[in-house]
Structure formats: C-alpha cells, structure tokens
N, C-alpha and C. Protein backbone atom coordinates (compact mmCIF):
# COMPACT_ATOMS: atom_id res chain seq x y z
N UNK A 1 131.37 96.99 72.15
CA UNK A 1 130.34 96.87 73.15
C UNK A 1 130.93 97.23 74.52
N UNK A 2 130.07 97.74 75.40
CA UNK A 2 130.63 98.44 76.56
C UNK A 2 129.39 98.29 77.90
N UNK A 3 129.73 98.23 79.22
CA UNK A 3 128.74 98.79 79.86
C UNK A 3 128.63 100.25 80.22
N UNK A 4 127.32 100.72 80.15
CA UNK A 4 126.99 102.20 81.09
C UNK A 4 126.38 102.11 82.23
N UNK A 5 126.45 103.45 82.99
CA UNK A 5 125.51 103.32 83.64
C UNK A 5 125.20 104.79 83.34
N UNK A 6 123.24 104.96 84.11
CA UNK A 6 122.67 106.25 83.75
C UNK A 6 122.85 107.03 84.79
N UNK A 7 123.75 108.40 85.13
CA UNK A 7 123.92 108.99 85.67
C UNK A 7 122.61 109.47 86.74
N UNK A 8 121.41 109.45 86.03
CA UNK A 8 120.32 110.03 86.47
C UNK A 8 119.28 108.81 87.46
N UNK A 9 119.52 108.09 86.67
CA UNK A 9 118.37 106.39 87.26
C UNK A 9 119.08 105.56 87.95
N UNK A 10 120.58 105.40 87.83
CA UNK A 10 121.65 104.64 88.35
C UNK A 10 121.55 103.19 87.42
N UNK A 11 120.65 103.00 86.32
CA UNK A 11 120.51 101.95 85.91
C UNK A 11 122.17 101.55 84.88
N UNK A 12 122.22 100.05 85.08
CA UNK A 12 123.32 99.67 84.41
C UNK A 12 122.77 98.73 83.49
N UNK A 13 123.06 98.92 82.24
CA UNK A 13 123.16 98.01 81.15
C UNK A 13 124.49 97.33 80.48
N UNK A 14 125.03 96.52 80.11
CA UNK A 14 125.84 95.59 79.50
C UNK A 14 125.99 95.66 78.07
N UNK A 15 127.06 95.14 77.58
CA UNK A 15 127.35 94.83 76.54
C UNK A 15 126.51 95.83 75.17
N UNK A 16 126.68 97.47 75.42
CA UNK A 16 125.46 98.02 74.41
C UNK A 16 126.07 98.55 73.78
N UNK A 17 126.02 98.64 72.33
CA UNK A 17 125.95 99.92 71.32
C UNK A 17 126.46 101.50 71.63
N UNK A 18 127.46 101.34 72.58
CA UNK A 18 127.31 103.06 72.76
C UNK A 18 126.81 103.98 72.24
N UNK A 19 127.00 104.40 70.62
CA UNK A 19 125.98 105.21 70.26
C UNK A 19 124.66 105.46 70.40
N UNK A 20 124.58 104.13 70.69
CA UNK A 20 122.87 104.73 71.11
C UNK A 20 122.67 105.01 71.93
N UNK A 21 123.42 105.29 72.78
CA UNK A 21 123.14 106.01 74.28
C UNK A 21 123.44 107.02 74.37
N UNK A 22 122.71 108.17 74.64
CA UNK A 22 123.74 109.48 74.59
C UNK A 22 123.56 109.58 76.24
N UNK A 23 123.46 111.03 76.86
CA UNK A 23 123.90 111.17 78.07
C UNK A 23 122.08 111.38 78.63
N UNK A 24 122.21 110.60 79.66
CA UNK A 24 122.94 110.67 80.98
C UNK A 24 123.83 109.11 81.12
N UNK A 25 123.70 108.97 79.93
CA UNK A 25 124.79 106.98 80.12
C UNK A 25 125.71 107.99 80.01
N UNK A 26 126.93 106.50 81.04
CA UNK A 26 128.89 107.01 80.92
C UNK A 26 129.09 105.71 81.16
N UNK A 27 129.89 105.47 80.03
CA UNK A 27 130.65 104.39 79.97
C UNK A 27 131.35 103.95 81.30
N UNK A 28 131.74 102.89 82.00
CA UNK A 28 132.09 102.70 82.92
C UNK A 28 132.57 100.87 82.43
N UNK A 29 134.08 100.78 83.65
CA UNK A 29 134.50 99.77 83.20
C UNK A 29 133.50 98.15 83.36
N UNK A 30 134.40 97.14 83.04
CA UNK A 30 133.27 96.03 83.17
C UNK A 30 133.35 95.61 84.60
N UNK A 31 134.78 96.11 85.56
CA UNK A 31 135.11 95.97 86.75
C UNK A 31 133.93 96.89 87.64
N UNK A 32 133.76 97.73 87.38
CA UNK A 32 132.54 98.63 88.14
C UNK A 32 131.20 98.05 87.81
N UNK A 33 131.41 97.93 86.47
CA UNK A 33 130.15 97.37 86.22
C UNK A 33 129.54 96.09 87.04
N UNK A 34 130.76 94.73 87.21
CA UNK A 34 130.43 93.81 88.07
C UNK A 34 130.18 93.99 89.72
N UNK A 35 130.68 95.37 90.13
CA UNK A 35 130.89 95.30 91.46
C UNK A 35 129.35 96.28 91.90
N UNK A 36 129.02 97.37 91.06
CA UNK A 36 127.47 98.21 90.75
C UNK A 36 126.96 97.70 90.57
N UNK A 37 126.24 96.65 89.93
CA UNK A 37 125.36 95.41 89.58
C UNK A 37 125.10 94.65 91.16
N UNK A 38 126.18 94.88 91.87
CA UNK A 38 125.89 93.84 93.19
C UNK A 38 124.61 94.76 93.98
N UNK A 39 124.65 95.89 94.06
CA UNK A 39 124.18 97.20 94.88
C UNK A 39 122.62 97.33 94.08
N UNK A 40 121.59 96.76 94.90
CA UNK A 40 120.59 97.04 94.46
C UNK A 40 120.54 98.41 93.67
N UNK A 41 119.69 98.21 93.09
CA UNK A 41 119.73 99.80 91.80
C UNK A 41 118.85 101.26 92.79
N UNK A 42 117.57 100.72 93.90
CA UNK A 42 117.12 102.02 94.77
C UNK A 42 118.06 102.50 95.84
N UNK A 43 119.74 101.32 96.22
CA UNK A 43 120.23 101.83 96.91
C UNK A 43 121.54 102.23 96.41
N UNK A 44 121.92 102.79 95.23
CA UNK A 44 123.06 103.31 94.17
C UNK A 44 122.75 104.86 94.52
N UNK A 45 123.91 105.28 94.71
CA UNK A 45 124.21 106.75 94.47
C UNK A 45 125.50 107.25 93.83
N UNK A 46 125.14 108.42 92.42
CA UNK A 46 126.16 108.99 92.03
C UNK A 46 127.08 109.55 92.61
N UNK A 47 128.54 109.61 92.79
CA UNK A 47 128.99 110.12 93.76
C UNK A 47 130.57 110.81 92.45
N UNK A 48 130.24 112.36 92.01
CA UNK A 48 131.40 112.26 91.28
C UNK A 48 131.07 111.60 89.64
N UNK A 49 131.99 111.01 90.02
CA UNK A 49 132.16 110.08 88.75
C UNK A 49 132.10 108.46 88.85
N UNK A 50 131.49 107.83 89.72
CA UNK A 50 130.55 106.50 90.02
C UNK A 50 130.25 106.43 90.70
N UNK A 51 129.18 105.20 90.76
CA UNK A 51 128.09 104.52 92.08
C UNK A 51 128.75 104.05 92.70
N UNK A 52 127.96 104.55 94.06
CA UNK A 52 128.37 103.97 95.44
C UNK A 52 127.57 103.35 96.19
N UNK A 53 127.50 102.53 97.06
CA UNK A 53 125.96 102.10 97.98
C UNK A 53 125.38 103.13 98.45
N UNK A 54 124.56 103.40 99.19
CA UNK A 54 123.89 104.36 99.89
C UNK A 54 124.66 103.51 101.45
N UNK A 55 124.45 104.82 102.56
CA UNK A 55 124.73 104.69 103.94
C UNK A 55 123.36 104.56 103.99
N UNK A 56 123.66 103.58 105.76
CA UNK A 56 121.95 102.72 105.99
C UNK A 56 121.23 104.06 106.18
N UNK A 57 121.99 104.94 107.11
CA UNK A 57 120.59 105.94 106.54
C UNK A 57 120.36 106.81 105.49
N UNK A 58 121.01 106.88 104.47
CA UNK A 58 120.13 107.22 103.43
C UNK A 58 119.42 105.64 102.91
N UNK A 59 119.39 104.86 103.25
CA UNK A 59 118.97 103.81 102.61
C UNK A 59 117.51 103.66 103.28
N UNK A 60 117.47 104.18 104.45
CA UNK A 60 116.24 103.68 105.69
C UNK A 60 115.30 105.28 104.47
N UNK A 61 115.98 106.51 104.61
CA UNK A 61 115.41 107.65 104.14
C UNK A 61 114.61 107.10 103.42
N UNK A 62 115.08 106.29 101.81
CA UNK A 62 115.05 105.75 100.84
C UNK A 62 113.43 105.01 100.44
N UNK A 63 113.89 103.95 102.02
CA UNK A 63 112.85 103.09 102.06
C UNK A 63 111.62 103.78 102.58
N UNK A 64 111.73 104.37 103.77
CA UNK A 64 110.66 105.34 104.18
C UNK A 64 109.87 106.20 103.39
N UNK A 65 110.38 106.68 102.05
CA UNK A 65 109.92 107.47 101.26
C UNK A 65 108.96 106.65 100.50
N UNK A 66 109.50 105.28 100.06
CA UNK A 66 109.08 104.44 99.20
C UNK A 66 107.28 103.64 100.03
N UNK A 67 107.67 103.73 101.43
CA UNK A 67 106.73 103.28 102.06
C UNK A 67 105.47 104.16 101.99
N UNK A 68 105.68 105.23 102.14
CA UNK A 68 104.83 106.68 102.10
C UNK A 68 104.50 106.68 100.58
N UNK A 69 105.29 106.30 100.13
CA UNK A 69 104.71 106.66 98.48
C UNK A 69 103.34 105.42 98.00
N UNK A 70 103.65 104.28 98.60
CA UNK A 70 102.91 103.21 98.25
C UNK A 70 101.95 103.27 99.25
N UNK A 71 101.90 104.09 100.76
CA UNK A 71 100.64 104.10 101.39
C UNK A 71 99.71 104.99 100.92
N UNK A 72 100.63 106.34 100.64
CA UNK A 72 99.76 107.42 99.38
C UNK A 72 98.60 106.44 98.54
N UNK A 73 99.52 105.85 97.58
CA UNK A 73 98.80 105.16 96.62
C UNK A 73 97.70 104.52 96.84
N UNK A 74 97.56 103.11 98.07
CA UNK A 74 96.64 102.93 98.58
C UNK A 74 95.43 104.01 99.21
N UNK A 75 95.57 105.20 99.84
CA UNK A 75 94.82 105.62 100.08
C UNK A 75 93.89 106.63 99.23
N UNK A 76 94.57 106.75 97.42
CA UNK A 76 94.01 107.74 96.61
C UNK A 76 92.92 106.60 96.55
N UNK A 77 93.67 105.04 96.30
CA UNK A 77 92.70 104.33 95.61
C UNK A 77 91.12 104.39 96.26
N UNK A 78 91.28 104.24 97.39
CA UNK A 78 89.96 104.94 98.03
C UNK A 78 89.35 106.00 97.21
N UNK A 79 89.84 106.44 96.74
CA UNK A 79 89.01 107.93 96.19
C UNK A 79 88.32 107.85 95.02
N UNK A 80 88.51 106.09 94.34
CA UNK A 80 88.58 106.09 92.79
C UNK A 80 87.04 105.31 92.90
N UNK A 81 86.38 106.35 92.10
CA UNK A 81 84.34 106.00 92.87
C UNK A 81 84.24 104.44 92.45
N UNK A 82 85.03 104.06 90.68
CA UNK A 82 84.41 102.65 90.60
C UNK A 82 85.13 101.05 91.00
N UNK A 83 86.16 101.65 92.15
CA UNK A 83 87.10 101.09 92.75
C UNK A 83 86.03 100.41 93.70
N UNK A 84 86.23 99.07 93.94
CA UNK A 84 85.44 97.78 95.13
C UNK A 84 85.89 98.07 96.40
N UNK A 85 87.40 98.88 96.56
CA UNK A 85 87.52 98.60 98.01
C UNK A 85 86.49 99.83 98.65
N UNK A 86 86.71 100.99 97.72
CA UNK A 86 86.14 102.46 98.30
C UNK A 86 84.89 101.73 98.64
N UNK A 87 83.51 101.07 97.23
CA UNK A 87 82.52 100.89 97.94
C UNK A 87 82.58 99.95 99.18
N UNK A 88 83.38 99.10 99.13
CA UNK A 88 83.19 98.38 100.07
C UNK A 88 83.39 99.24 101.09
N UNK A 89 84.48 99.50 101.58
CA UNK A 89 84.95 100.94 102.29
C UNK A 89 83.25 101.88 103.13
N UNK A 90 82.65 102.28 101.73
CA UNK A 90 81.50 103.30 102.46
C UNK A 90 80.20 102.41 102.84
N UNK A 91 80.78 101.50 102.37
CA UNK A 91 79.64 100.11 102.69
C UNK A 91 79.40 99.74 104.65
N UNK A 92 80.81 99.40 104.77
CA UNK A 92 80.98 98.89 106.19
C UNK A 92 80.69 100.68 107.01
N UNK A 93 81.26 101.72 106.36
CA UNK A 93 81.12 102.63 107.20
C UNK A 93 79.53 103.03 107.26
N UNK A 94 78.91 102.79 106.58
CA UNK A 94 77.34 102.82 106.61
C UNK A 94 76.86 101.96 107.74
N UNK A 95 77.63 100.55 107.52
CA UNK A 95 76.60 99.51 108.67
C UNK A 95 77.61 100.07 110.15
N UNK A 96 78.63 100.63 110.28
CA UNK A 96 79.14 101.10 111.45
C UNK A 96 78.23 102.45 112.52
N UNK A 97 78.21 103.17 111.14
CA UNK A 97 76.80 104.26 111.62
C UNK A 97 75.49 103.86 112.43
N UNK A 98 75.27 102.82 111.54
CA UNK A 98 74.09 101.93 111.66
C UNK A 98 74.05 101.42 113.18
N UNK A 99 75.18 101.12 113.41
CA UNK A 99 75.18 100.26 114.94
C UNK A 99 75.08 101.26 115.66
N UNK A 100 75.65 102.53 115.59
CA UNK A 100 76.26 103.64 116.01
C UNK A 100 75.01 104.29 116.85
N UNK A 101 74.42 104.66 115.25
CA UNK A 101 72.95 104.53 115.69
C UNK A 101 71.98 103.46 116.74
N UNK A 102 72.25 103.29 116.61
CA UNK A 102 71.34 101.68 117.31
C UNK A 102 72.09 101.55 118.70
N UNK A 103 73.09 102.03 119.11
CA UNK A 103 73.72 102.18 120.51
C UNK A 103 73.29 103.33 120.83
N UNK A 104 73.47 103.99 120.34
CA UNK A 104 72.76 105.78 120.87
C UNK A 104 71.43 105.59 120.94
N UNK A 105 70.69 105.22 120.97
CA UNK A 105 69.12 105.07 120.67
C UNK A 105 69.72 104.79 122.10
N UNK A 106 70.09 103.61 122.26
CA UNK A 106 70.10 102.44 123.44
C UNK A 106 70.13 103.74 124.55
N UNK A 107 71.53 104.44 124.81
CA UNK A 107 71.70 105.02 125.58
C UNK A 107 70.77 106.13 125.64
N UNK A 108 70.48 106.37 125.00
CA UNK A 108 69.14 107.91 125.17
C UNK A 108 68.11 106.93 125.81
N UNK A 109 67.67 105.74 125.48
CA UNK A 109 66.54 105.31 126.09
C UNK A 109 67.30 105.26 127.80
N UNK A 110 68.34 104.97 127.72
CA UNK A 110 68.62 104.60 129.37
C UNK A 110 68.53 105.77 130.25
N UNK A 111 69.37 107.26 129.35
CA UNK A 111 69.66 108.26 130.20
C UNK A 111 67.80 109.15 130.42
N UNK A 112 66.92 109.10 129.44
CA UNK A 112 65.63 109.28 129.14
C UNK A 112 64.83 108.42 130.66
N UNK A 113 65.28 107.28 131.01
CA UNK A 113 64.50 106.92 131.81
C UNK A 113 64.49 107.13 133.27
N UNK A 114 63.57 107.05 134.30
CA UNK A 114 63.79 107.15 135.81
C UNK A 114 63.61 106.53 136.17
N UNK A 115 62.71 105.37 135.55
CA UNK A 115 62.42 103.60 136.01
C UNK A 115 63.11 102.89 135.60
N UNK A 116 63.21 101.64 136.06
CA UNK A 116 63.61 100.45 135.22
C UNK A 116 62.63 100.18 134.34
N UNK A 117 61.13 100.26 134.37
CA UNK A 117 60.00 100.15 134.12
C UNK A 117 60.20 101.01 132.81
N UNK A 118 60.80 102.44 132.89
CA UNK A 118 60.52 103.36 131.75
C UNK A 118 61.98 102.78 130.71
N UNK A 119 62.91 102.37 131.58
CA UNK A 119 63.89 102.57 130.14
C UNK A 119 63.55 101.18 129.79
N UNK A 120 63.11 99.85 130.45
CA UNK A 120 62.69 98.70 129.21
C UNK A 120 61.32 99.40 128.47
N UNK A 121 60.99 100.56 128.43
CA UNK A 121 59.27 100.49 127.78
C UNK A 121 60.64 101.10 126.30
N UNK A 122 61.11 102.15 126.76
CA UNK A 122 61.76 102.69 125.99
C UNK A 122 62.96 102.25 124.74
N UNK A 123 63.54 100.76 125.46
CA UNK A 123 64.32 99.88 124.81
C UNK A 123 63.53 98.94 123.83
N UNK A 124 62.47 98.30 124.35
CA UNK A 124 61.37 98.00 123.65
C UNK A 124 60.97 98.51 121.95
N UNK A 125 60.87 100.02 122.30
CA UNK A 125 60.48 100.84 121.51
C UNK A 125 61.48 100.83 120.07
N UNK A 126 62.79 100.04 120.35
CA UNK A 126 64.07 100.68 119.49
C UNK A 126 63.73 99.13 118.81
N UNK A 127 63.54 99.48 117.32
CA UNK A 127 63.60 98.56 116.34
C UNK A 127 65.02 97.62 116.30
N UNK A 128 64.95 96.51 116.12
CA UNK A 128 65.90 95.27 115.57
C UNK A 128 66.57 95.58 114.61
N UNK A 129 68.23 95.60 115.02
CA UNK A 129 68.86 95.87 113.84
C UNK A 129 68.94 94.67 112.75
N UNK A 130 68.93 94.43 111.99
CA UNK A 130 68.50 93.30 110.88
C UNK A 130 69.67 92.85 110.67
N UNK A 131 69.63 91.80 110.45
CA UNK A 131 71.15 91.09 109.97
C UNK A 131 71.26 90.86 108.34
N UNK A 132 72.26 90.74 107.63
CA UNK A 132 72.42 90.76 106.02
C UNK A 132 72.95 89.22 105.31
N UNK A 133 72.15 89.17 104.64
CA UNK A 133 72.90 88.18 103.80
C UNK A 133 73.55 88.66 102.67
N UNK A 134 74.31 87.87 102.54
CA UNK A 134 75.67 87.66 101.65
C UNK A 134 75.11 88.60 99.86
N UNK A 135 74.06 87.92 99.48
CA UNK A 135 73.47 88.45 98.49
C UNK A 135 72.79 89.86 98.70
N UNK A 136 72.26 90.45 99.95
CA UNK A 136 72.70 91.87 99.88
C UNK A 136 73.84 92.30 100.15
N UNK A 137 74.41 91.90 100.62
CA UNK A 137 76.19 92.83 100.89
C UNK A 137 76.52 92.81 99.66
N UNK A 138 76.51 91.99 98.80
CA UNK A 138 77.18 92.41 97.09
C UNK A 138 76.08 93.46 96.34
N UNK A 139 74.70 93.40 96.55
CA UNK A 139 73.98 94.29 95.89
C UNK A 139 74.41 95.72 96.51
N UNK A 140 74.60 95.67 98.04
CA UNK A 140 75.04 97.37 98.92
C UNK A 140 76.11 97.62 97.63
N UNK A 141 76.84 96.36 97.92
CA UNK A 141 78.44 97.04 97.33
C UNK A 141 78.46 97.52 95.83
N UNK A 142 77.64 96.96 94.99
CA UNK A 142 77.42 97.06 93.64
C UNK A 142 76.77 98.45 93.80
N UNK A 143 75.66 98.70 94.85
CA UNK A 143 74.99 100.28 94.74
C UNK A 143 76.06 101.21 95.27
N UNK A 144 77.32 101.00 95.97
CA UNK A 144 78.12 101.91 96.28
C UNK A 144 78.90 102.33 95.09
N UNK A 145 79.06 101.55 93.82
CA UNK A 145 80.07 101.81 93.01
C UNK A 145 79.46 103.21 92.37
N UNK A 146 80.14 104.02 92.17
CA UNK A 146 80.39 105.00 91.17
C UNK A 146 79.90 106.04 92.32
N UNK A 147 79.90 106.02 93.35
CA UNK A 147 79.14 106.93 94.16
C UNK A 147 80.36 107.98 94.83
C-alpha cells in the first residue's frame, strides 16, 4: 500500500492498491504525502516532480476565477424558464415598469400642464396603482414559470 497523488487534479489518496491506479497517479512518499495533505487541494501545484502551495497570487488568480465561475452560474440560473428566482426575477421587473410607468404618467401630466389647475386635472386623471396581496404575488410568480 502506498500514497499517490494525481498529477492532473492534485488529489492525494492513502494507503491504495497501486495497480489500480495507472497514470496520472505517482507514487509519492508518506513524508510528502503528510506535508501535501496540509495544502488545500485548489491551492496545490505540480511543480516537476511534486506539489507545491500556490504563491498568494496565483492563489488570489485561483480564487477570482472560482468567484466568476460561481457568479456565471448564478446568473445562467436566471435563464432556466422553470427556475422561481427567474420568475420571481421578471415578476418584480414587471411591478418596477409598472411604477415606472405610473411616474412618467406623473411627469407628463406636470410637464403637459400651464396651471396648477391643469396639472391636478391631469394627475387626477392617472389611475391608482393597486397594491398586491401575498396570494397574488405567488399566482404572478406561478404565471411567470416556464415563460
């Protein structure tokens, strides 16, 4: 029984079967083995013929990549139609429009007027934005799915 480690993943295993490992495992002593085991496994680099730590900046590189990779991820999930956050997501951006709307009205009635007289006739005129209960916000969100 022996430890390796995988040339390619940096992963170290213990006490294995050598044969069943073919390459990218290389045998390596149990002294490396205890001291590579200390070195987190995303901050191991082949160097030659064994692992070494990474320097902080390849380690910051490392992490930065890892950060970008998992904000990626979050933002496909947006994309995934029967995913809750997306509807929720086009949900709020609907009632944002909505206000959006409902402020622009406002201001066209103000810039539209020459009275005070004309822009309250005109503010008047702009329907109540409605407020939601709880039991429609889950029906919006349920009609956003698959969309």
């Amino acid at each position: 029984m022996a430890s390796l480690v995988n040339t390619t993943t940096l992963a170290i295993v213990r006490s294995v079967n050598t044969p069943e490992y073919t390459a990218p495992w290389t045998v390596i002593s149990e002294a490396n083995a205890d001291s590579w085991s200390e070195i987190t496994q995303r901050y191991r680099k082949w160097v030659t013929d064994h692992v070494e730590e990474m320097t902080q900046g390849e380690k910051d590189a490392v992490d930065a990549a890892a950060l970008t990779a998992r904000r990626d991820a979050a933002a496909a999930q947006l994309q995934q139609t029967e995913d809750i956050l997306r509807a929720f997501m086009l949900l709020v951006m609907d009632e944002f429009n909505a206000h959006a709307e409902k402020i622009n009205s406002i201001l066209t009635a103000i810039d539209n007027g020459g009275t005070l007289a004309q822009v309250k006739t005109e503010i008047a005129a702009i329907t109540d934005y409605p407020t939601r209960t709880e039991q429609q916000l889950r029906t919006a969100i349920r009609n956003k799915l698959g969309s």
